[in-house]
N, C-alpha and C. Protein backbone atom coordinates (compact mmCIF):
# COMPACT_ATOMS: atom_id res chain seq x y z
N UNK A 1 151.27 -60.20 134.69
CA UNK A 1 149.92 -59.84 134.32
C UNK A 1 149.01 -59.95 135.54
N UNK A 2 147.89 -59.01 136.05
CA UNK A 2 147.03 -58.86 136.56
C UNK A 2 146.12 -60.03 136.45
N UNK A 3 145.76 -60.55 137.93
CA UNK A 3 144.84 -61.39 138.36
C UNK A 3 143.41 -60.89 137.57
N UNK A 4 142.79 -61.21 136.84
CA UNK A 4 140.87 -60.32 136.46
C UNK A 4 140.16 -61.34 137.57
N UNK A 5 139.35 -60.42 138.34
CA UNK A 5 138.34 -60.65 139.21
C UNK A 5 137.51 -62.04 138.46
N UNK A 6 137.16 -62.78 139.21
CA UNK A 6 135.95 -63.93 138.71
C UNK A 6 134.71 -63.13 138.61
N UNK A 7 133.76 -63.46 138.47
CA UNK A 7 132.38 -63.32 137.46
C UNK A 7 131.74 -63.02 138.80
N UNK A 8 132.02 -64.10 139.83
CA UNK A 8 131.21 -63.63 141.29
C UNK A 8 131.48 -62.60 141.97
N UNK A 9 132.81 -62.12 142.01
CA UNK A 9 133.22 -61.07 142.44
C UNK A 9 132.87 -59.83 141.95
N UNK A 10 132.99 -60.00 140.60
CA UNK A 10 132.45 -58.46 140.02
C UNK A 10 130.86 -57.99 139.98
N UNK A 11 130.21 -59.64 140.13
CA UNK A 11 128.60 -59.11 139.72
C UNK A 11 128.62 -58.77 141.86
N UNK A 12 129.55 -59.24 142.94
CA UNK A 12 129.13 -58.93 144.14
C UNK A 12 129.25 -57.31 144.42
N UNK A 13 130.56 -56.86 143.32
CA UNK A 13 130.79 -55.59 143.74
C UNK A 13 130.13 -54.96 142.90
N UNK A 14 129.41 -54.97 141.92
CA UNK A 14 127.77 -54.25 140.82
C UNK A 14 126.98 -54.81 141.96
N UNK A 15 126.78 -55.47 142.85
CA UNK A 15 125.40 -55.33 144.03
C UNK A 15 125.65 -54.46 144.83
N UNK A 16 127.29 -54.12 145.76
CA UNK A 16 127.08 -53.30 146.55
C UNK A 16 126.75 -52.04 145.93
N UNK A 17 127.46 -51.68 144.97
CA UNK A 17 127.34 -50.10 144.66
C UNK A 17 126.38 -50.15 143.85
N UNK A 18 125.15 -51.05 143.41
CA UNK A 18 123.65 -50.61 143.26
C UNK A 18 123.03 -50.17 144.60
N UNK A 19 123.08 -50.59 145.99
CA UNK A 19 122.73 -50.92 147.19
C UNK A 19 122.88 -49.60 147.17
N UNK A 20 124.57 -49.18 147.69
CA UNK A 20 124.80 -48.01 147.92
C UNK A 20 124.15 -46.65 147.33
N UNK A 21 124.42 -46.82 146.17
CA UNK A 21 123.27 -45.68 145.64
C UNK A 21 122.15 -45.93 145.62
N UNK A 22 121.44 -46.97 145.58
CA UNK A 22 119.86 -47.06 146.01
C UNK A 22 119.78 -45.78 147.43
N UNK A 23 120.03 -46.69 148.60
CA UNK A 23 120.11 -46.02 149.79
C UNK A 23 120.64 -44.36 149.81
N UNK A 24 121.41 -43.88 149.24
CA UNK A 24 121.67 -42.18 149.33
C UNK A 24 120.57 -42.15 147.83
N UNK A 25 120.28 -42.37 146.96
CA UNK A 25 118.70 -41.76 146.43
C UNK A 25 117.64 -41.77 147.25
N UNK A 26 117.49 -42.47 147.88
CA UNK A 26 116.36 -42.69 148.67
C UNK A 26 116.44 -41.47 150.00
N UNK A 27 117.61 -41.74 150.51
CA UNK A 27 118.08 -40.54 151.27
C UNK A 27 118.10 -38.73 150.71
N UNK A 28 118.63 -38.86 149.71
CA UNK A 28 118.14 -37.54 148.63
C UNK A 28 116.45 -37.42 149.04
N UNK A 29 116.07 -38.19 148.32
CA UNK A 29 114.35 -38.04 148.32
C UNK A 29 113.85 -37.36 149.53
N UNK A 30 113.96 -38.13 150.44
CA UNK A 30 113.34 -38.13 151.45
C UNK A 30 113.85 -36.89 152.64
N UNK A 31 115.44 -36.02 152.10
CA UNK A 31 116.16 -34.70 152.33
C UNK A 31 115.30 -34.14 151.63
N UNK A 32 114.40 -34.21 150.34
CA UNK A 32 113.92 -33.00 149.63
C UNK A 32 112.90 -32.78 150.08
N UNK A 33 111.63 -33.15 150.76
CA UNK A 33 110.82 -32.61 151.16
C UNK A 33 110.88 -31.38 152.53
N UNK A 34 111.81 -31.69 153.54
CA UNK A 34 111.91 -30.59 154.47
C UNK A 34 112.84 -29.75 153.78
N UNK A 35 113.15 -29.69 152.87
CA UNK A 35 114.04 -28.72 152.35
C UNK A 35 113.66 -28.15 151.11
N UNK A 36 112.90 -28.45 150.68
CA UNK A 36 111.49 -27.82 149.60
C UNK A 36 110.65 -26.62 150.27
N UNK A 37 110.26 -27.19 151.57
CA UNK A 37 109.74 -26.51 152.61
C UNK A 37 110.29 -25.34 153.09
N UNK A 38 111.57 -25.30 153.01
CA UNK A 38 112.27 -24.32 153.23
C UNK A 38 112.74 -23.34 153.08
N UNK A 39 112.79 -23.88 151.45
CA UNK A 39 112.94 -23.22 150.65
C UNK A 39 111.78 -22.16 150.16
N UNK A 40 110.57 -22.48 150.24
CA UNK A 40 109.24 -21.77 149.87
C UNK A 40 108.73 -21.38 151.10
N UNK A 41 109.40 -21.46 152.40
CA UNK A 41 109.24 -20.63 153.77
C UNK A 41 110.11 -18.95 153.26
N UNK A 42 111.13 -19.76 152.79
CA UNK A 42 112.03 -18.23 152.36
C UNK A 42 111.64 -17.36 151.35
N UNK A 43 111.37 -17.96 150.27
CA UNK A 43 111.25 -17.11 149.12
C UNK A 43 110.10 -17.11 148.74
N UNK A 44 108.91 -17.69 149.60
CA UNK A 44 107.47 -17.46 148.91
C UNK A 44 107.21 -18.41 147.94
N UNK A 45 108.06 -18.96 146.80
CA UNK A 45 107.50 -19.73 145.91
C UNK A 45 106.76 -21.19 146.22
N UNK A 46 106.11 -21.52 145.07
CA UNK A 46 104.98 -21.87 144.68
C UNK A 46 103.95 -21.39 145.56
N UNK A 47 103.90 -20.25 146.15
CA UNK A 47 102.33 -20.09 146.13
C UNK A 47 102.22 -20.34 148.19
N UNK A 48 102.95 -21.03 148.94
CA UNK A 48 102.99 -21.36 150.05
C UNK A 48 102.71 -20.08 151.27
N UNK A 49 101.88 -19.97 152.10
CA UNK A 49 101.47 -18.72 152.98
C UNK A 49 102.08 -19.51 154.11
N UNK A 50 102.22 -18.62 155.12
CA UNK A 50 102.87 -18.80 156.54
C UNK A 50 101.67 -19.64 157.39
N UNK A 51 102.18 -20.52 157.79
CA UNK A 51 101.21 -21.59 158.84
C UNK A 51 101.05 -20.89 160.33
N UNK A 52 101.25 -19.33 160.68
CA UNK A 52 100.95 -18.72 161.96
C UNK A 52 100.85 -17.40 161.44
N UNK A 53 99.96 -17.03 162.70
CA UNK A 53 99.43 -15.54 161.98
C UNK A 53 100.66 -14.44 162.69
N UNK A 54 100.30 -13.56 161.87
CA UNK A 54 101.31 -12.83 161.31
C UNK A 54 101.00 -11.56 162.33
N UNK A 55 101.52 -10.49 162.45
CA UNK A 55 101.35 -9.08 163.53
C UNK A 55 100.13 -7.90 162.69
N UNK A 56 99.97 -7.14 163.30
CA UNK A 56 98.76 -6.53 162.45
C UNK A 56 99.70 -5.60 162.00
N UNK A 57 99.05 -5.11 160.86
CA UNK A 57 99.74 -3.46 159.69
C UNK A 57 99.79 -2.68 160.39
N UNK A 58 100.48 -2.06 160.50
CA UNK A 58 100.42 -0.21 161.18
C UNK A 58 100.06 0.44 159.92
N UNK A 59 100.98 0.44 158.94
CA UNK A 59 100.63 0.94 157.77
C UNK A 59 99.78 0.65 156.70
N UNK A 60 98.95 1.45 155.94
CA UNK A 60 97.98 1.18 155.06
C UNK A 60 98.22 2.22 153.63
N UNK A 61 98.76 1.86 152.84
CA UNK A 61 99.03 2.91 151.02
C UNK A 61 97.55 3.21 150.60
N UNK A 62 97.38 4.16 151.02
CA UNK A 62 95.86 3.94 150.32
C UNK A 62 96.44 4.73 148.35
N UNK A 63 97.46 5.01 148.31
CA UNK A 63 97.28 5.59 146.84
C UNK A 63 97.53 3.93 145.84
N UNK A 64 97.03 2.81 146.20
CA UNK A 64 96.88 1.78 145.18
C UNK A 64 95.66 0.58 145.87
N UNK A 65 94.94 -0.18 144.77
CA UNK A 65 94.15 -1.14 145.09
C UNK A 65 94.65 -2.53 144.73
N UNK A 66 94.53 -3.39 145.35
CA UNK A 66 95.03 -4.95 144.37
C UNK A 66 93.51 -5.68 145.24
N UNK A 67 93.23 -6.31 144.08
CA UNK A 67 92.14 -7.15 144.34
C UNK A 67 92.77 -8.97 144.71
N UNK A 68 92.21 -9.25 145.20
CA UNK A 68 92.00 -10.60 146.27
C UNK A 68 90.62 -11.69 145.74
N UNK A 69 91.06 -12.58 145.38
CA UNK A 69 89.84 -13.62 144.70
C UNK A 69 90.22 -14.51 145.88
N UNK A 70 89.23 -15.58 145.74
CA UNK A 70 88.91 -16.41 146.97
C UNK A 70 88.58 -17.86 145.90
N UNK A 71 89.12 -18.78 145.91
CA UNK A 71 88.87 -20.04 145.63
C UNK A 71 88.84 -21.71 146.32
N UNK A 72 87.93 -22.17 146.26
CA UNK A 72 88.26 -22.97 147.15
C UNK A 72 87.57 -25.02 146.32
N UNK A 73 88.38 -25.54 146.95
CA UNK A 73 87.93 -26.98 146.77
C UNK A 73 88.50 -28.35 147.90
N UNK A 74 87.69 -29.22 147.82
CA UNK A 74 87.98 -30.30 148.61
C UNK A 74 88.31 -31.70 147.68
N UNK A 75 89.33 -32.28 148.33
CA UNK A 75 89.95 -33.15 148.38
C UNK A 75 88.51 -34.24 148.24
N UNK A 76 88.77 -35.56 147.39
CA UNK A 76 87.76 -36.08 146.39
C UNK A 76 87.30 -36.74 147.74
N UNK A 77 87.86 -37.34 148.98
CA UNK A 77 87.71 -38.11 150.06
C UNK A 77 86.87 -37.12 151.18
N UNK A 78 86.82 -35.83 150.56
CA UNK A 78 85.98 -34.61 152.03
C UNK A 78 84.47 -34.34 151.47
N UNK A 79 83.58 -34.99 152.70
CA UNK A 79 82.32 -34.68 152.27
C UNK A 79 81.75 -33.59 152.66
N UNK A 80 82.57 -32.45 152.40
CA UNK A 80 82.06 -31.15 153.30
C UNK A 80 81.42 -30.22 151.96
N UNK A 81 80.69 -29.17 152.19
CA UNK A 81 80.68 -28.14 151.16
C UNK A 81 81.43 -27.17 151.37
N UNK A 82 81.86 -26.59 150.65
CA UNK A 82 83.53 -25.55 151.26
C UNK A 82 83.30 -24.44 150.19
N UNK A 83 83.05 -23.30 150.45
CA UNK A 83 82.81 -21.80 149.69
C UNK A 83 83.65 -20.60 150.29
N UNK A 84 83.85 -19.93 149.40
CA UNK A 84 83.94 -18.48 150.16
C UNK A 84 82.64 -17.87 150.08
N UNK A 85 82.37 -16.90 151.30
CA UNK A 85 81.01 -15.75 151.06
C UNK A 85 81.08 -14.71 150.30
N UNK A 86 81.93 -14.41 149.72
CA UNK A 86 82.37 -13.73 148.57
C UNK A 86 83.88 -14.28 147.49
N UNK A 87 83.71 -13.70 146.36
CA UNK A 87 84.16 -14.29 145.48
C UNK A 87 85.73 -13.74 145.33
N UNK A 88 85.52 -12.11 145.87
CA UNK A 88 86.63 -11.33 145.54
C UNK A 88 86.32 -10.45 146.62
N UNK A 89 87.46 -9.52 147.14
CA UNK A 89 87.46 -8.54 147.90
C UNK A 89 88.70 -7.26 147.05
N UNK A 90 88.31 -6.05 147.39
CA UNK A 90 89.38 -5.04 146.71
C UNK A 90 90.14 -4.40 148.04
N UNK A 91 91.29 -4.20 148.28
CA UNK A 91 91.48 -3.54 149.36
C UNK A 91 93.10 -2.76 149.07
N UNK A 92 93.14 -1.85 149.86
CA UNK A 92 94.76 -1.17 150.12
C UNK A 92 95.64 -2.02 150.73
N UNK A 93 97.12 -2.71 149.91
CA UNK A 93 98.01 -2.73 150.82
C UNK A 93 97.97 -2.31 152.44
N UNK A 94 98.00 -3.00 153.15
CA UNK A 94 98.23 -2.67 154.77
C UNK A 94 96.67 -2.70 155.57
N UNK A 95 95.24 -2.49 154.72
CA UNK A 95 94.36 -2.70 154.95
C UNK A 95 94.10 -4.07 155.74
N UNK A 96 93.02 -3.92 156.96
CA UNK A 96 93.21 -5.58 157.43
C UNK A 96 91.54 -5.61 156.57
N UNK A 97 91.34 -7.22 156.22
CA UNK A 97 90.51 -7.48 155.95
C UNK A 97 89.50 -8.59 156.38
N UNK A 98 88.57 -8.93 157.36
CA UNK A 98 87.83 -10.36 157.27
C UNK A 98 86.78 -10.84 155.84
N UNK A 99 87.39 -11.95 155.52
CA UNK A 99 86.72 -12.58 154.70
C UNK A 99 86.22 -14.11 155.74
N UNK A 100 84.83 -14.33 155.39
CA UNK A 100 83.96 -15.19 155.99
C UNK A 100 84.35 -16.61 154.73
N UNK A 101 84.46 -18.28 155.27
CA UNK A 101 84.50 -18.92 154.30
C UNK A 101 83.19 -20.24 155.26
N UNK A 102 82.36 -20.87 154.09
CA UNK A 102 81.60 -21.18 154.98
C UNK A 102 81.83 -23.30 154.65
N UNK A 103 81.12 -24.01 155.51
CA UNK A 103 81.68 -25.40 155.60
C UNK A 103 80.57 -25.97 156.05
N UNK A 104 79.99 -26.87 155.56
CA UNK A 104 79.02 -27.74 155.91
C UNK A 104 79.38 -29.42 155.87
N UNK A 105 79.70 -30.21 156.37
CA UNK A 105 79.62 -31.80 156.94
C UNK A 105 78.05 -31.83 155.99
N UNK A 106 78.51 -32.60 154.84
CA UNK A 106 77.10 -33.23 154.37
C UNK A 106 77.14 -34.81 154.71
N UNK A 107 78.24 -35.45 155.30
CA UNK A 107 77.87 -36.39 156.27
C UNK A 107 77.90 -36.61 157.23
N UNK A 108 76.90 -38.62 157.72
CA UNK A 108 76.58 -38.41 159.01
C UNK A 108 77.19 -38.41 160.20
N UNK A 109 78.60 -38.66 159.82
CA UNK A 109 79.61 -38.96 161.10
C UNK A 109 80.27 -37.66 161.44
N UNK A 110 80.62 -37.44 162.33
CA UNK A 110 82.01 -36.18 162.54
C UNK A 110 82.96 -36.46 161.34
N UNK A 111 83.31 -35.04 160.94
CA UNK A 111 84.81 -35.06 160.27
C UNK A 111 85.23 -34.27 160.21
N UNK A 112 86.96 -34.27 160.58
CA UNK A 112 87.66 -33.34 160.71
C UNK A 112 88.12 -32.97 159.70
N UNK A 113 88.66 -31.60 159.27
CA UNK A 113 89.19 -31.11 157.97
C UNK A 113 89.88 -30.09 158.65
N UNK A 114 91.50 -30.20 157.29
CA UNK A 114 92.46 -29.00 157.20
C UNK A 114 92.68 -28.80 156.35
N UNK A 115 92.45 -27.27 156.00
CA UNK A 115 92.56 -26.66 155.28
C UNK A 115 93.86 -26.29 154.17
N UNK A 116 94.19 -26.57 153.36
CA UNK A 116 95.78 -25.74 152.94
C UNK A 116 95.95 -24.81 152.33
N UNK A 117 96.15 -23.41 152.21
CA UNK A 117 96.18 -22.32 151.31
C UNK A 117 97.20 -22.64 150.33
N UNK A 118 96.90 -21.94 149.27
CA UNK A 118 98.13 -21.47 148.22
C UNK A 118 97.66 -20.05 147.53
N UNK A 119 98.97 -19.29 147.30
CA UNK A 119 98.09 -17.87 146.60
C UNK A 119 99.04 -18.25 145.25
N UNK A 120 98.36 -17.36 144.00
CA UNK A 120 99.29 -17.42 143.06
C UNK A 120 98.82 -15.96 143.00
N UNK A 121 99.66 -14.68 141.83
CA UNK A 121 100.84 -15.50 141.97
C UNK A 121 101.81 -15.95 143.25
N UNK A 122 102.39 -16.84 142.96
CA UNK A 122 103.71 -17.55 144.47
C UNK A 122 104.36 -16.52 144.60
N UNK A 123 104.90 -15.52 143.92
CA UNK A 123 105.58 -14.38 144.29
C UNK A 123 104.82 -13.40 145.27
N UNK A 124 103.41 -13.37 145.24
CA UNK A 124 102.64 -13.17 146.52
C UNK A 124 102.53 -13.56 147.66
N UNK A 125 102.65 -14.62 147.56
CA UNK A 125 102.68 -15.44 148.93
C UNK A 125 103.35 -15.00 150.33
N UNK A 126 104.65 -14.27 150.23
CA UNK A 126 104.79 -13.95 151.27
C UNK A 126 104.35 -12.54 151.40
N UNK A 127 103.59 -11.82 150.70
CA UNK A 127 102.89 -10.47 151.12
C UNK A 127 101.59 -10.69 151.42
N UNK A 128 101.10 -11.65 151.80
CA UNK A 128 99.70 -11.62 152.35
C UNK A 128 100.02 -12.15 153.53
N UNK A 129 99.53 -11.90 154.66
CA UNK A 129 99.62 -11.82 156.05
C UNK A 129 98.35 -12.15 156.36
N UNK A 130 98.20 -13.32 157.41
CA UNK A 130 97.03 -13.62 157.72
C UNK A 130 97.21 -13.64 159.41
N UNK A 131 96.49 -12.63 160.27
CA UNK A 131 96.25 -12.68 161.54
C UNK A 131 95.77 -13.62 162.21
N UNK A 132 94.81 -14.34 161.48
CA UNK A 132 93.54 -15.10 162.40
C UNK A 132 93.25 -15.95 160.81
N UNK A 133 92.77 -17.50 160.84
CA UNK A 133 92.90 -18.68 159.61
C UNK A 133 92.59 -19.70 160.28
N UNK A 134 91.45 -20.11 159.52
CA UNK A 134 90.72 -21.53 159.85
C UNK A 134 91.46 -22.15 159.38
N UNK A 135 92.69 -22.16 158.25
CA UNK A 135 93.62 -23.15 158.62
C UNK A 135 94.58 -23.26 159.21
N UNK A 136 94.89 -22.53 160.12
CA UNK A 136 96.10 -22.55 161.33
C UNK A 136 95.97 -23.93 161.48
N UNK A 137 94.46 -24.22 162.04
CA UNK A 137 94.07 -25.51 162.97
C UNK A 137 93.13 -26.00 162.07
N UNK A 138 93.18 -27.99 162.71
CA UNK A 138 91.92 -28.71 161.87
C UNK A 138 90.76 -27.99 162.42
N UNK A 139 89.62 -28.42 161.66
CA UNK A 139 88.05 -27.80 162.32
C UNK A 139 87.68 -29.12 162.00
N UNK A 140 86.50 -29.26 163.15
CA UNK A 140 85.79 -30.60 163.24
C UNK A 140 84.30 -30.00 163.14
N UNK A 141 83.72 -31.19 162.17
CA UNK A 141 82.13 -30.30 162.38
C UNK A 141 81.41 -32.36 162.14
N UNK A 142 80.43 -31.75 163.29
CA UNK A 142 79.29 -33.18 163.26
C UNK A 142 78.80 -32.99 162.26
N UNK A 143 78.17 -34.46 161.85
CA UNK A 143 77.69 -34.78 160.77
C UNK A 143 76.12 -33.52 160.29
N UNK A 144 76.50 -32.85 159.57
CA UNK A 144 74.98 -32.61 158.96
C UNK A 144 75.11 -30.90 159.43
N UNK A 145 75.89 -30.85 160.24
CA UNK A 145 76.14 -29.32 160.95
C UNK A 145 77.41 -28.55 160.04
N UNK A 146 76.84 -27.14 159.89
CA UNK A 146 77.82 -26.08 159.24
C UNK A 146 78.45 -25.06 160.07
N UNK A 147 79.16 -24.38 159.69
CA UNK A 147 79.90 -23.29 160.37
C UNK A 147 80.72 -22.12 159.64
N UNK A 148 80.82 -20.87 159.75
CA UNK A 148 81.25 -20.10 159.05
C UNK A 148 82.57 -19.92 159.41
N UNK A 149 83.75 -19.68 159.16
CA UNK A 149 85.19 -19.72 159.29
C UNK A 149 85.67 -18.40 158.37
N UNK A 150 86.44 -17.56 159.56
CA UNK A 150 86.69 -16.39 159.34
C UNK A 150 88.52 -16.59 159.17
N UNK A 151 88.90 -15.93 158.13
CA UNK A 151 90.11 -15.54 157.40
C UNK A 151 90.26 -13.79 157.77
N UNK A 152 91.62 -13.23 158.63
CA UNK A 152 91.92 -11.64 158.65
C UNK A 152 92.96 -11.53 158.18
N UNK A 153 93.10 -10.85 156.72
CA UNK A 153 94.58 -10.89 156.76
C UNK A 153 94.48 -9.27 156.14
N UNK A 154 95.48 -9.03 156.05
CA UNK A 154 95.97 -8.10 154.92
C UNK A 154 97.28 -8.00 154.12
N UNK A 155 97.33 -6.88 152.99
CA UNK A 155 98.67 -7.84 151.96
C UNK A 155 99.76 -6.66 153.04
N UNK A 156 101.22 -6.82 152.57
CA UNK A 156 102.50 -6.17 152.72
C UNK A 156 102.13 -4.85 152.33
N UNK A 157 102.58 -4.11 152.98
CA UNK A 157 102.34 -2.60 152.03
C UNK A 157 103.79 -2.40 151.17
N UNK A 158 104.78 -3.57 151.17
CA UNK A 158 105.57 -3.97 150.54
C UNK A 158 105.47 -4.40 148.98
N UNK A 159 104.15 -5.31 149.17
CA UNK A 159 103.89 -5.87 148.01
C UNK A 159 104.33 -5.51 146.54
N UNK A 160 104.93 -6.12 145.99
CA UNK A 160 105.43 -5.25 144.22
C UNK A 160 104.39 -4.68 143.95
N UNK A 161 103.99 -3.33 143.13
CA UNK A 161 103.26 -2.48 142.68
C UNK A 161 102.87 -3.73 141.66
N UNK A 162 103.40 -4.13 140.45
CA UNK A 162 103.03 -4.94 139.66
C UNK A 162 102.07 -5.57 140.14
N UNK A 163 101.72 -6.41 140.99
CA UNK A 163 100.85 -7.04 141.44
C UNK A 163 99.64 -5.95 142.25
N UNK A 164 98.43 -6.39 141.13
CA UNK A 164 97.31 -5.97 141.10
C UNK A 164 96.24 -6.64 141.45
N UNK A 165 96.44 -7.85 141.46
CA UNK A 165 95.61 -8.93 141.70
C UNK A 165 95.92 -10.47 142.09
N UNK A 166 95.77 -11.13 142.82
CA UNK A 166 96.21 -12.30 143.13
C UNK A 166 94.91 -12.92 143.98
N UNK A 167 95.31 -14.39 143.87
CA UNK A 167 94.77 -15.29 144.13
C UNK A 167 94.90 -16.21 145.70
N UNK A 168 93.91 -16.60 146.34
CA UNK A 168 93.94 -17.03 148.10
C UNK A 168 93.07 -18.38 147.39
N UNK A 169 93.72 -19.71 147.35
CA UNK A 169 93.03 -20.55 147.20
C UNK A 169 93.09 -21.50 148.36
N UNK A 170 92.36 -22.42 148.77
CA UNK A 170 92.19 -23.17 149.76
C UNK A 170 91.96 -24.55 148.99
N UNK A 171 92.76 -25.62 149.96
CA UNK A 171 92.29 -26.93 149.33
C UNK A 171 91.64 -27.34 150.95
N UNK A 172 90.72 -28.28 150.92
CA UNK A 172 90.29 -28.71 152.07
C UNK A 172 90.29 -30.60 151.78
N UNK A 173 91.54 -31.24 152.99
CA UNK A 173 91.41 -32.56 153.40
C UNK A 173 90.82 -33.03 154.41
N UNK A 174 90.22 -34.26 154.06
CA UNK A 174 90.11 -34.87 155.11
C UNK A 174 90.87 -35.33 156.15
N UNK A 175 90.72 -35.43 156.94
CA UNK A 175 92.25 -35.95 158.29
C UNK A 175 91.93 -36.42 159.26
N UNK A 176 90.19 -37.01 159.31
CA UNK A 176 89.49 -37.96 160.43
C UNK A 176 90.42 -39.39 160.56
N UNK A 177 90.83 -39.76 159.76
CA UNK A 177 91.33 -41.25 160.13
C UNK A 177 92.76 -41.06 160.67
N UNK A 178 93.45 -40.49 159.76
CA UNK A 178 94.78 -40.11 160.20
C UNK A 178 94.89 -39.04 162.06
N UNK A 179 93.76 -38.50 161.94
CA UNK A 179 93.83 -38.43 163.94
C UNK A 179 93.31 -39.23 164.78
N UNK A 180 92.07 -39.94 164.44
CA UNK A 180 91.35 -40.79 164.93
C UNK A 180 92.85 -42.12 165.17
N UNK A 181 93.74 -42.34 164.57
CA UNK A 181 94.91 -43.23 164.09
C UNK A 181 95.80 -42.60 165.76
N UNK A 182 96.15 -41.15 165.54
CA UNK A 182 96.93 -40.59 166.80
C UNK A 182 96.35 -40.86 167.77
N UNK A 183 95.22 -40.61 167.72
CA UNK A 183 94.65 -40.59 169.19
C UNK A 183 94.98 -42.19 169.88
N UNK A 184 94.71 -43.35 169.15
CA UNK A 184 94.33 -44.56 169.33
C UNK A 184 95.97 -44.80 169.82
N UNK A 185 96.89 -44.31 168.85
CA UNK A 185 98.52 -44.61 169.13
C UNK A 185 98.74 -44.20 170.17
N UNK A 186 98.45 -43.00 171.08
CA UNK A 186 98.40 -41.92 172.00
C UNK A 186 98.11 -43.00 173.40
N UNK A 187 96.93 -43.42 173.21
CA UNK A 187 96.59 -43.74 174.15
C UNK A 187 96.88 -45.79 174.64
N UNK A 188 97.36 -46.28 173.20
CA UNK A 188 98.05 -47.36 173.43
C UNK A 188 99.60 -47.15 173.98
N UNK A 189 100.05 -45.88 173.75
CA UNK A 189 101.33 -45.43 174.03
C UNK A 189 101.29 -45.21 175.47
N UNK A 190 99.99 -44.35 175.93
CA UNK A 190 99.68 -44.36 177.74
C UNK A 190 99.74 -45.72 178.20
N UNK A 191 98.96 -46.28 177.47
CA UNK A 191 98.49 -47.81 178.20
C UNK A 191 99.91 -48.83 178.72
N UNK A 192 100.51 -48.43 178.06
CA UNK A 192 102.08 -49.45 177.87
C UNK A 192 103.08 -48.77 178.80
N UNK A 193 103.15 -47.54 179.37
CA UNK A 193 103.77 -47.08 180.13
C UNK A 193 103.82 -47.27 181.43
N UNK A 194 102.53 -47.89 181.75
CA UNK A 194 101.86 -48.47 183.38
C UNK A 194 102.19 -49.86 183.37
């Protein structure tokens, strides 16, 4: 007859292989975000636009229109005012378009803000092409000072016919502490090198 493990032995080997799978979940997790990313780099979904601008249209369909809404909001921590100058734009596939979005610092310190797009529908997302985007890059505005921020894009002349209308929304964060944080690391990182 078979030796049975003691009581210490078995609850030691139920610790490693909790351990073990702790550590590859955690590893899972933390694989799914650059690969979420990747996934909605490829196929457009949820809504995700390209973080660099894109080449200009040669081509323009003028035999269809799809309209373009503009929405925008800030993050509960951004004391900025954040609008589009218009609400909607109508344009042709392949058409380039500037839309103006405007930003005011209603406080007194500097703060930096970045912007994040999403279009819905997400199956749009990769037919809108943006040349030139105040959110490529953060924008910094002093306290109490505004600025107008210009968006050029135009859609795919690809775009599914079905789609008649879609959505360019913008979220706007704050990101003063979290650079103000780099900079300080940056330059304790110089300091330590001498």
């Amino acid at each position: 007859m078979a030796e049975q493990p003691n009581l210490e032995d078995r609850i030691s080997g139920t610790l490693k292989k909790l351990l073990i799978a702790s550590v590859l979940m955690f590893g899972f997790g933390f694989a799914l975000v650059p690969l979420y990313d990747v996934i909605c780099d490829v196929t457009g979904l949820n809504g995700k636009t390209n973080s660099s601008a894109a080449a200009e249209s040669k081509e323009v369909d003028a035999s269809r229109t799809v309209r373009v809404q503009f929405v925008t909001q800030t993050n509960a921590d951004m004391p900025w005012e954040f609008r589009p100058e218009v609400r909607s734009v109508e344009l042709h596939p392949g058409e380039i378009k500037l839309v103006q979005f405007f930003a005011k610092n209603e406080a007194a310190d500097t703060v930096i803000g970045q912007a994040i797009p999403s279009v819905t529908p997400g199956v749009a997302a990769s037919y809108l092409k943006k040349t030139q985007c105040f959110c490529f890059n953060q924008q910094t505005l002093a306290g109490g000072k505004s600025m107008d921020m210009p968006v050029i894009f135009y859609l795919d002349p690809a775009i599914p016919k079905h789609i008649t209308e879609l959505t360019l929304s913008y979220t706007l964060y704050n990101v003063t502490e979290r650079e103000q944080q780099k900079s300080k690391d940056v330059a304790v990182h110089r300091g330590s090198q001498f």
